[in-house]
N, C-alpha and C. Protein backbone atom coordinates (compact mmCIF):
# COMPACT_ATOMS: atom_id res chain seq x y z
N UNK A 1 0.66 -21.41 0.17
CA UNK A 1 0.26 -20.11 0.67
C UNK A 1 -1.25 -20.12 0.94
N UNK A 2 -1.88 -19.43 1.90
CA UNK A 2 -3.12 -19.81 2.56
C UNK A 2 -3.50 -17.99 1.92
N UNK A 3 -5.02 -18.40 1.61
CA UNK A 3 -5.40 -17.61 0.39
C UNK A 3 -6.37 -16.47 1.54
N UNK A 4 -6.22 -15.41 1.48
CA UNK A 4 -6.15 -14.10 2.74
C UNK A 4 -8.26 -13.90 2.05
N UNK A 5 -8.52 -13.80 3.52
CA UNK A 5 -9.73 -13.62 3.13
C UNK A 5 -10.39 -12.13 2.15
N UNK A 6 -11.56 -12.18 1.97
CA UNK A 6 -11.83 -10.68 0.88
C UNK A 6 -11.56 -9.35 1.88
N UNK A 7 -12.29 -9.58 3.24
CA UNK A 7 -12.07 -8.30 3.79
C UNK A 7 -10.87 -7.43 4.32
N UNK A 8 -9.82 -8.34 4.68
CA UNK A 8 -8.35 -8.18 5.13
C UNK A 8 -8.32 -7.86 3.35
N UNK A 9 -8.29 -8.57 2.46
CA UNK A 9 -7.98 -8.17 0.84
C UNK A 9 -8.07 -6.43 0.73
N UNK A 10 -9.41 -6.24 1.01
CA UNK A 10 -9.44 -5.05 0.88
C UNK A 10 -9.23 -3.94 1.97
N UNK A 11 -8.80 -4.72 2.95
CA UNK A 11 -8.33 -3.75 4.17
C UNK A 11 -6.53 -3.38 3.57
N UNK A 12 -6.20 -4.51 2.90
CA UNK A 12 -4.61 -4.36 2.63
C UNK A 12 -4.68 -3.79 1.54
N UNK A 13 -5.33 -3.31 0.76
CA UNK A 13 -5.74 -2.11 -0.42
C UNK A 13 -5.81 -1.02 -0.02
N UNK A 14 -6.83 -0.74 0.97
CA UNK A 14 -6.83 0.70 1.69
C UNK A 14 -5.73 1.24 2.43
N UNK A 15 -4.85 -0.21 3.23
CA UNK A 15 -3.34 0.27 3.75
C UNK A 15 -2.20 0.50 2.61
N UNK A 16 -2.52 0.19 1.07
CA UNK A 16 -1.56 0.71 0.48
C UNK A 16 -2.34 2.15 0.05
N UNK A 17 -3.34 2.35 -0.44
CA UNK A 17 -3.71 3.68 -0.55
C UNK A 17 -2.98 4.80 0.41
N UNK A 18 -3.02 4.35 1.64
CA UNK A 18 -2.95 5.25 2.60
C UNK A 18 -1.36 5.64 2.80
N UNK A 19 -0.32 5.02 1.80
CA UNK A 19 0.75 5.53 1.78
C UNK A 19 1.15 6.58 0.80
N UNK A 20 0.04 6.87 0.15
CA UNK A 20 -0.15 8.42 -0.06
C UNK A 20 -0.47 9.71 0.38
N UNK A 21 -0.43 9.24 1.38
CA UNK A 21 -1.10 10.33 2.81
C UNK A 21 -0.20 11.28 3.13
N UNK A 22 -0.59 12.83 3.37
CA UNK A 22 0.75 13.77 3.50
C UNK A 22 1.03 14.39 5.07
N UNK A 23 0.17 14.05 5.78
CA UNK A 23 -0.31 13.91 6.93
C UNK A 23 1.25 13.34 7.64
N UNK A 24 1.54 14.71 8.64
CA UNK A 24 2.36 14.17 9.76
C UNK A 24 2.16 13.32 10.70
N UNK A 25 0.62 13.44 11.26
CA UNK A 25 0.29 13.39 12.51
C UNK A 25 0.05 11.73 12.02
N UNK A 26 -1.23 11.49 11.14
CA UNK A 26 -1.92 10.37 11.20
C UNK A 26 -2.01 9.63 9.75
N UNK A 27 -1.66 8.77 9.18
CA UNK A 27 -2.16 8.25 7.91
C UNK A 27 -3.35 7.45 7.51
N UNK A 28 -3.88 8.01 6.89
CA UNK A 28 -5.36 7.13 6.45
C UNK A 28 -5.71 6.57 5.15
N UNK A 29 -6.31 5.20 4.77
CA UNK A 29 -6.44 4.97 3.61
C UNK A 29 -7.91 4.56 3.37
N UNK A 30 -8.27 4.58 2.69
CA UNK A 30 -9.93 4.85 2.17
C UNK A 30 -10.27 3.95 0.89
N UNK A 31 -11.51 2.97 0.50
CA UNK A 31 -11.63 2.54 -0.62
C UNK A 31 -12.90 2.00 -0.02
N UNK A 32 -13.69 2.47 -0.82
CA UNK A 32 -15.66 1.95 -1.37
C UNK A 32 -15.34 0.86 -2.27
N UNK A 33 -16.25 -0.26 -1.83
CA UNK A 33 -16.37 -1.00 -2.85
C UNK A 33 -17.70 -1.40 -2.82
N UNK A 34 -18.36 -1.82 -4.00
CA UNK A 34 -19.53 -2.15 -4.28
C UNK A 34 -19.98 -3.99 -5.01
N UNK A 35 -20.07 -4.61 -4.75
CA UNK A 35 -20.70 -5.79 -5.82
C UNK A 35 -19.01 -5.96 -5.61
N UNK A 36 -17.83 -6.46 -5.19
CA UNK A 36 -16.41 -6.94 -5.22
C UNK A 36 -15.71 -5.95 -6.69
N UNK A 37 -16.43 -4.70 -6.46
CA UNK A 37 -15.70 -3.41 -7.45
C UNK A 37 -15.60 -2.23 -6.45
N UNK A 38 -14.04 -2.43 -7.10
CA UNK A 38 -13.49 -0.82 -6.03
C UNK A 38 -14.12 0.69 -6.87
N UNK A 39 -14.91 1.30 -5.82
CA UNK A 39 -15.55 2.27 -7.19
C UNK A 39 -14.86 3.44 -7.27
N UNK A 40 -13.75 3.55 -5.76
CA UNK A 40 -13.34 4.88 -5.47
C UNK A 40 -11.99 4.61 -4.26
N UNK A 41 -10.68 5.40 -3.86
CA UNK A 41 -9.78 5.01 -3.27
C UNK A 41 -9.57 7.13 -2.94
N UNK A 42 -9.44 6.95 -1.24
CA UNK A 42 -9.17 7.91 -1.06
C UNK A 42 -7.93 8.24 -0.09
N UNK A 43 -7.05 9.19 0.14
CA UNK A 43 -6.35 9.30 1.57
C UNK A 43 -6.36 11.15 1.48
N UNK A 44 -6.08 10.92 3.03
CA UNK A 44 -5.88 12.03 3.75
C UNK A 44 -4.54 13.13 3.14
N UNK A 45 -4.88 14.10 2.96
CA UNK A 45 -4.08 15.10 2.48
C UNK A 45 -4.37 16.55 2.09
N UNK A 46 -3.92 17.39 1.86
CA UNK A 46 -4.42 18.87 1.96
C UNK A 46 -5.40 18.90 0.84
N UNK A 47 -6.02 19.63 0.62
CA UNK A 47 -6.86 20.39 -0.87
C UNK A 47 -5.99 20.60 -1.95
N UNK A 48 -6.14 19.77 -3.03
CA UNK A 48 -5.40 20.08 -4.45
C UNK A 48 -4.88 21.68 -4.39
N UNK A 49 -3.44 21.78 -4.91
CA UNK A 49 -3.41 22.66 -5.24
C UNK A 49 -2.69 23.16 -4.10
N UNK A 50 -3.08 22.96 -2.85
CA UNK A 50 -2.50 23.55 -1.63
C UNK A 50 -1.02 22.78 -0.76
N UNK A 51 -0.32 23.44 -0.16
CA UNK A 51 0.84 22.79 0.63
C UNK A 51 0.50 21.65 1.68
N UNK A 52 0.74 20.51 1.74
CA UNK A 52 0.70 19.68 2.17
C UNK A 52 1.19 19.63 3.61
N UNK A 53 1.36 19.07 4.56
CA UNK A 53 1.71 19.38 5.81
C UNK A 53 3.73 18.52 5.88
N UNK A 54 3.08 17.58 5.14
CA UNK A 54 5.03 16.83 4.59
C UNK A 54 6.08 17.98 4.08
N UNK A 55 5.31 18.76 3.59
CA UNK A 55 5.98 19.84 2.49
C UNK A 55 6.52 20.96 3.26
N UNK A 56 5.59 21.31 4.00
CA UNK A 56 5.46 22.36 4.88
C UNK A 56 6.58 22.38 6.36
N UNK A 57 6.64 20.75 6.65
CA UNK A 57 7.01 20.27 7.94
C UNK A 57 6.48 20.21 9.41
N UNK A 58 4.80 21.15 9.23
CA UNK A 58 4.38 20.93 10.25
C UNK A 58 3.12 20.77 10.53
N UNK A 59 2.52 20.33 11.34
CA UNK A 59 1.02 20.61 11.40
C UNK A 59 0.55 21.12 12.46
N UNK A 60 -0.62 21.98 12.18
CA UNK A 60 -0.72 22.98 13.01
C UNK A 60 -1.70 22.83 14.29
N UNK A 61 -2.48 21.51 14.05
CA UNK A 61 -2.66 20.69 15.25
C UNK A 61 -1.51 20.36 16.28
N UNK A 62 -0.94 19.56 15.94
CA UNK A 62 0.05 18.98 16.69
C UNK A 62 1.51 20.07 17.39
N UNK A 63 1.34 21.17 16.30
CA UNK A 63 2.15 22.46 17.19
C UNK A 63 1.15 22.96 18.26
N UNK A 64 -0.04 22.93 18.06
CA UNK A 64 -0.44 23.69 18.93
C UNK A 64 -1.40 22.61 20.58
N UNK A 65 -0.72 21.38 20.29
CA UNK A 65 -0.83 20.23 20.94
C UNK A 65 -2.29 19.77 21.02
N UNK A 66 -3.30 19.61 20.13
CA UNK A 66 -5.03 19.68 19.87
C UNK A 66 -4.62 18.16 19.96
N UNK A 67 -5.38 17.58 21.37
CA UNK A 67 -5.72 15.82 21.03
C UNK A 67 -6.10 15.77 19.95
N UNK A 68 -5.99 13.89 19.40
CA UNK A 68 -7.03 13.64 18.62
C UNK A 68 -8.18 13.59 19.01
N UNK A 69 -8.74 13.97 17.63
CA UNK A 69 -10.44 13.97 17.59
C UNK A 69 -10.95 15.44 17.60
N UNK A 70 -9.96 16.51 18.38
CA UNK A 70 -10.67 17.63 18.32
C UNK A 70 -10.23 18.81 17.37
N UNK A 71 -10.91 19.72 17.18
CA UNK A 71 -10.78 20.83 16.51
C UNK A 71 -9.76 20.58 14.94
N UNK A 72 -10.61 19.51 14.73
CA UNK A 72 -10.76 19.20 12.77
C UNK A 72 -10.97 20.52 11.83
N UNK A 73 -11.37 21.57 12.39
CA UNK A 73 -11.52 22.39 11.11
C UNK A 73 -10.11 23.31 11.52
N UNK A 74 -9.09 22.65 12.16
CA UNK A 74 -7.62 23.52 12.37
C UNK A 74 -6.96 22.43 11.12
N UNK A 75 -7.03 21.45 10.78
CA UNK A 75 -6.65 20.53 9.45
C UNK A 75 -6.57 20.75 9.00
N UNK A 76 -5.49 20.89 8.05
CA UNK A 76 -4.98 20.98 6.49
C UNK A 76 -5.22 20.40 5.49
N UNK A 77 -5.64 19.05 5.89
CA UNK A 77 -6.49 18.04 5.10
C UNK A 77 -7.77 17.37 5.48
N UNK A 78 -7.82 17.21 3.95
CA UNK A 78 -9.33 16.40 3.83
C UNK A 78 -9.44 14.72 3.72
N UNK A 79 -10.21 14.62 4.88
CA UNK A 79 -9.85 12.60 5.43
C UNK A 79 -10.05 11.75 4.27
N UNK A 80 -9.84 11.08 4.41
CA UNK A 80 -9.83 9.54 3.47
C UNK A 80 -10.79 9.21 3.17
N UNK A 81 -12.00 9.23 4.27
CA UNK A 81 -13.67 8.84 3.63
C UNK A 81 -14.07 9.78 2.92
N UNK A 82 -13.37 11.61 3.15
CA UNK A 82 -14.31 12.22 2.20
C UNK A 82 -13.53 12.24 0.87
N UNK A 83 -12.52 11.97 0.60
CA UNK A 83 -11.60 12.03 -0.42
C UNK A 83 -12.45 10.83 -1.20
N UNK A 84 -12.48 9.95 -0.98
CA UNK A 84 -13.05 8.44 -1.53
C UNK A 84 -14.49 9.10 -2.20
N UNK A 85 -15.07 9.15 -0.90
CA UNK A 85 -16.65 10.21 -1.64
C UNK A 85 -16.83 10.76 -2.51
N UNK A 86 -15.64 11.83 -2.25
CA UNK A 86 -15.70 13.21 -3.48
C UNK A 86 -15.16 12.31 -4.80
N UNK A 87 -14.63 11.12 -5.10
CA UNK A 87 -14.36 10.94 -6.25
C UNK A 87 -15.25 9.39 -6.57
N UNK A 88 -16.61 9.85 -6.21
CA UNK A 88 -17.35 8.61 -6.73
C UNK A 88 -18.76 9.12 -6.59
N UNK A 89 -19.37 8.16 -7.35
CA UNK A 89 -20.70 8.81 -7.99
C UNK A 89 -21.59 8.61 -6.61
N UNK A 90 -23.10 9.21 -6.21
CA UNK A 90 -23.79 8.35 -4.87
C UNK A 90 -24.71 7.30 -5.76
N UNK A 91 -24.46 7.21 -6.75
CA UNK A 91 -25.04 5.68 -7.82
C UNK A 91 -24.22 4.45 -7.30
N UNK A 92 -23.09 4.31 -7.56
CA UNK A 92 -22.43 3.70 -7.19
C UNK A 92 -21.93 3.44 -5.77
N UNK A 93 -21.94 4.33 -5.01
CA UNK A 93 -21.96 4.02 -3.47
C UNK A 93 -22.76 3.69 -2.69
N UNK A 94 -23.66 3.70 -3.40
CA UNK A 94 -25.47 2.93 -2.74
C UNK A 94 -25.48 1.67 -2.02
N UNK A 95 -25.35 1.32 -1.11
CA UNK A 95 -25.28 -0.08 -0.64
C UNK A 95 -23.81 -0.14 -0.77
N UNK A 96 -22.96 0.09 -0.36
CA UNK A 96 -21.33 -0.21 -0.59
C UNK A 96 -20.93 -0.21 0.82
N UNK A 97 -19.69 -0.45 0.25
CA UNK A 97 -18.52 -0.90 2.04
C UNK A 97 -17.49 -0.10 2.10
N UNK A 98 -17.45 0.77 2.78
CA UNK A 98 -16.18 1.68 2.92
C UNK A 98 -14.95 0.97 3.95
N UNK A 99 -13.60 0.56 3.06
CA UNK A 99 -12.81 0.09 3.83
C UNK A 99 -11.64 1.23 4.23
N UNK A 100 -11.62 1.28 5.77
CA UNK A 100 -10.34 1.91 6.05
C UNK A 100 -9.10 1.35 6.60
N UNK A 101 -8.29 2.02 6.68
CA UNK A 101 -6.73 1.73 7.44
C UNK A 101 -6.50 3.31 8.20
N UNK A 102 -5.69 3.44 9.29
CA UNK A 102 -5.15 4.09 9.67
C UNK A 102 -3.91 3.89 10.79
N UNK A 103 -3.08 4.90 10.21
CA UNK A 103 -1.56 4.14 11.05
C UNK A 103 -0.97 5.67 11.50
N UNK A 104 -0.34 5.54 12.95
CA UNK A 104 0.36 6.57 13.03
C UNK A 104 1.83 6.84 12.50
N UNK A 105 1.65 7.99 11.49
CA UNK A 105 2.64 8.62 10.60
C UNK A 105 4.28 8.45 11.34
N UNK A 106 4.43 8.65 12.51
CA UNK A 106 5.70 8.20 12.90
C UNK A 106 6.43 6.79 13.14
N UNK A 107 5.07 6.40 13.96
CA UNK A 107 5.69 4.64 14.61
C UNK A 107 4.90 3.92 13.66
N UNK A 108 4.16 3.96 12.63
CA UNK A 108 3.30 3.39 12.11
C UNK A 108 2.58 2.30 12.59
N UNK A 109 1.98 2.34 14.01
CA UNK A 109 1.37 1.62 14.25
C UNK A 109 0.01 1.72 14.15
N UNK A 110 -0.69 0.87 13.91
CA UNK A 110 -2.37 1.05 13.77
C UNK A 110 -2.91 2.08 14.55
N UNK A 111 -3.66 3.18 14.05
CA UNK A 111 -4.49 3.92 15.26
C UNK A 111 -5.55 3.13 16.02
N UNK A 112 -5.34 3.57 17.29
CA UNK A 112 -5.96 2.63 18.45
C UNK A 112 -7.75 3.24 18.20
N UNK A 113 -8.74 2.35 18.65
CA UNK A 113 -10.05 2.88 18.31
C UNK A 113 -10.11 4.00 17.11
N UNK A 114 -10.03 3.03 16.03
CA UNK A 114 -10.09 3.91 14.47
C UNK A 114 -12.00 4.08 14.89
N UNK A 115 -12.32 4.99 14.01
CA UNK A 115 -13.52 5.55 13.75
C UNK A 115 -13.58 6.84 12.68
N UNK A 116 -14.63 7.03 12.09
CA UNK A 116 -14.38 8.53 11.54
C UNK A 116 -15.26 9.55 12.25
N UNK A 117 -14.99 10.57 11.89
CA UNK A 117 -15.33 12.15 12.75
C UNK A 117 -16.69 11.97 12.28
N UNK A 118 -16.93 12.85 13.25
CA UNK A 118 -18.69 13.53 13.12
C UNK A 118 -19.02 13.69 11.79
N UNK A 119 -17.97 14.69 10.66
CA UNK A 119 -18.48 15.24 9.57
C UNK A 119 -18.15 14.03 8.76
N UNK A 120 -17.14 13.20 8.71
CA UNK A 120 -17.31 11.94 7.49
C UNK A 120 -18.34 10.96 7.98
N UNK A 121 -18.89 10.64 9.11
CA UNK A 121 -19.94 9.64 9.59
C UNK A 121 -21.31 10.47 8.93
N UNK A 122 -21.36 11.73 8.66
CA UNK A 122 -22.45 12.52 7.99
C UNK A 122 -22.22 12.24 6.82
N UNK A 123 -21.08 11.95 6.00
CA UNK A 123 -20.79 12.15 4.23
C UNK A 123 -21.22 10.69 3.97
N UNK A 124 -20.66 10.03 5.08
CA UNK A 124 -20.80 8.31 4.84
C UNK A 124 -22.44 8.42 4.46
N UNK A 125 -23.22 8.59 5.66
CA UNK A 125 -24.89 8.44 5.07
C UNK A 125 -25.28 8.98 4.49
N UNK A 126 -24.99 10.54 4.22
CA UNK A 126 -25.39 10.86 2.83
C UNK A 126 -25.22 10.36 1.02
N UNK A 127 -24.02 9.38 1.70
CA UNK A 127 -23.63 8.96 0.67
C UNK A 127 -24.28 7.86 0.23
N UNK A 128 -24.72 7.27 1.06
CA UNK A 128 -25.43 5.69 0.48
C UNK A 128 -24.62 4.26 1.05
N UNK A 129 -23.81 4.73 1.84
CA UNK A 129 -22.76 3.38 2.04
C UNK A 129 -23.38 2.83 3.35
N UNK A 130 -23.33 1.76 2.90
CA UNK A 130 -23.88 0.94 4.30
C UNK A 130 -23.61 -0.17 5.35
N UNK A 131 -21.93 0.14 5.26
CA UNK A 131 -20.91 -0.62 6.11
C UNK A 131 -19.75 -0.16 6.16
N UNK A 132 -18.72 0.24 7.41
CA UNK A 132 -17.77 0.37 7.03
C UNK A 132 -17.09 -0.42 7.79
N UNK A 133 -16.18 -0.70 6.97
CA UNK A 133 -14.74 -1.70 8.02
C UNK A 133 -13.99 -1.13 8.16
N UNK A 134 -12.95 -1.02 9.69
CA UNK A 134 -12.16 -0.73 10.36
C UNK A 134 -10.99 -1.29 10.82
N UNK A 135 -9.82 -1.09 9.91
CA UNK A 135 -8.71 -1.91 10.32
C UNK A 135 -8.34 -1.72 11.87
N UNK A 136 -7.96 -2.71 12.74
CA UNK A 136 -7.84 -2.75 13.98
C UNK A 136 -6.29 -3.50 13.87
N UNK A 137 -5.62 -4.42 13.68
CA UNK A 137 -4.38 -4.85 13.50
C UNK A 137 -4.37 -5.48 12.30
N UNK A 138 -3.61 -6.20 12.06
CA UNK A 138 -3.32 -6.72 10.68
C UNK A 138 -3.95 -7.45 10.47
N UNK A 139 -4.76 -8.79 11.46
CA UNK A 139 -6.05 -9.56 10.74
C UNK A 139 -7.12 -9.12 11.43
N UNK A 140 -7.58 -8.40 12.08
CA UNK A 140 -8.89 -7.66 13.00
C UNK A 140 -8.92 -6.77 12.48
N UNK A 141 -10.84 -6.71 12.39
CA UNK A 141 -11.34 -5.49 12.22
C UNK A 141 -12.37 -5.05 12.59
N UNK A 142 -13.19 -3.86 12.85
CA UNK A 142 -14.32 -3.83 13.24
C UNK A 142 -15.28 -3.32 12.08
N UNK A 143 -16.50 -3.59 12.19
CA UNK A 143 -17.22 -3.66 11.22
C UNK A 143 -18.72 -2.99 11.72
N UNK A 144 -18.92 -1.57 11.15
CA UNK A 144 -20.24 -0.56 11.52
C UNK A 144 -21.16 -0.58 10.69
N UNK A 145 -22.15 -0.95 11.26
CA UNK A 145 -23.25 -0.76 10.05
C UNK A 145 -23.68 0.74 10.51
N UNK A 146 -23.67 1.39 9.03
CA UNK A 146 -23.79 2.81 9.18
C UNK A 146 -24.81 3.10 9.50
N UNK A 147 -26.13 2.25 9.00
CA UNK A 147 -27.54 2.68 9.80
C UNK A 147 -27.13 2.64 11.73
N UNK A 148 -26.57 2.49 12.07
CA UNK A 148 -26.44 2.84 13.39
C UNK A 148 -25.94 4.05 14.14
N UNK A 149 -25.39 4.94 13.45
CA UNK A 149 -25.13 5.88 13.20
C UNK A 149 -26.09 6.83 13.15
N UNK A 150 -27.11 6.83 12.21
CA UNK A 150 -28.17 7.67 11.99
C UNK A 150 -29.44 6.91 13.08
N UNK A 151 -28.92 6.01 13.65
CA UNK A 151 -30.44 6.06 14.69
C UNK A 151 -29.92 6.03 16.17
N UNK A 152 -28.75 6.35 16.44
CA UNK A 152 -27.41 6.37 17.63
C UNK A 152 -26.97 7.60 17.25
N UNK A 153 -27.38 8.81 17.40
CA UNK A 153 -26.82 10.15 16.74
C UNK A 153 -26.82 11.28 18.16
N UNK A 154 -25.46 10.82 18.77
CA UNK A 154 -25.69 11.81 20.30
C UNK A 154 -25.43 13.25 19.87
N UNK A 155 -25.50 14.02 18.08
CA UNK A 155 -25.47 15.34 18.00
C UNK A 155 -26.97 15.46 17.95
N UNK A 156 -28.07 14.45 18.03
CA UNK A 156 -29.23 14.66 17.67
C UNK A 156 -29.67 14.48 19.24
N UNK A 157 -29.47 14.73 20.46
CA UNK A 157 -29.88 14.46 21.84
C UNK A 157 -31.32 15.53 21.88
N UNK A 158 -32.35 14.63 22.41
CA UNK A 158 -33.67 15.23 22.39
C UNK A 158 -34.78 15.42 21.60
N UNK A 159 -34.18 14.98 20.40
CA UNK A 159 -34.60 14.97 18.83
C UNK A 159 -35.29 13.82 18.67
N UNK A 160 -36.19 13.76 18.22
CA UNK A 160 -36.86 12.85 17.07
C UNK A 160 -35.99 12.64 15.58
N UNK A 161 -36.36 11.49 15.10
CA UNK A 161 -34.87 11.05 14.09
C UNK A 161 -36.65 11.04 13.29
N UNK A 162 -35.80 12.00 11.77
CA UNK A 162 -37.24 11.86 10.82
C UNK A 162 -36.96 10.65 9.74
């Protein structure tokens, strides 16, 4: 058996995370790691406490036919990078690698041009993480250095970056 490199390792960690996902539309799986320590594992799903969209049977994006990418604050849930976030220290996420997966919830096939939204590419740098990997098929991935992000910022057009 031919021994699977670290980053697919932890890309196939974040794709089992992400089968906790309650998400009709899209499944996502989430995991920071720091120094080859997972510090935090997140997926996509409603706010504790609240009905899930599995539960429910529908989502209210996709009834009301919203492409992806737009009008995120119609979501029932909270994504995978911020889920991961919210349950890890910014001590520990300092210099870290946020690995994702994402698959569509019906055909489960990889989402095509994975990326995260405006507001988790904001949690990411506030957070301290300073790479994320992007599952693309089962051995490809793409790989962002998050400082590019904060100096490539087309919500900042006209701006000086302080």
């Amino acid at each position: 058996m031919e021994r699977i490199d670290k980053i697919n390792y932890y890309l196939d960690i974040a794709e089992t995370v992400l089968e906790r996902s309650t998400c009709i539309r899209r499944c996502w799986g989430a995991i920071i790691v720091k120094n080859d320590f997972i510090v935090s594992t997140g997926f996509n799903g409603a706010p504790r406490g609240r009905a899930n969209c599995v539960d429910l049977g529908y989502c209210v994006r996709e009834s009301l036919k919203i492409p992806s990418g737009e009008r995120y604050e119609l979501c029932r849930s909270v994504h995978a990078e911020a889920n991961a976030i919210i349950s890890a220290s910014r001590h520990d996420m300092l210099d870290s690698t946020l690995y994702m997966v994402g698959v569509d919830a019906k055909t489960r096939e990889y989402v095509k041009n994975p990326t995260s939204c405006a507001m988790c590419r904001r949690m990411i740098i506030n957070a301290g993480i300073s790479k994320v990997v992007v599952r693309i098929d089962k051995t490809k991935y793409d790989v962002v250095n998050v400082r590019d992000w904060v100096f490539n910022d087309d919500s900042m057009a006209g701006e000086e970056h302080v």
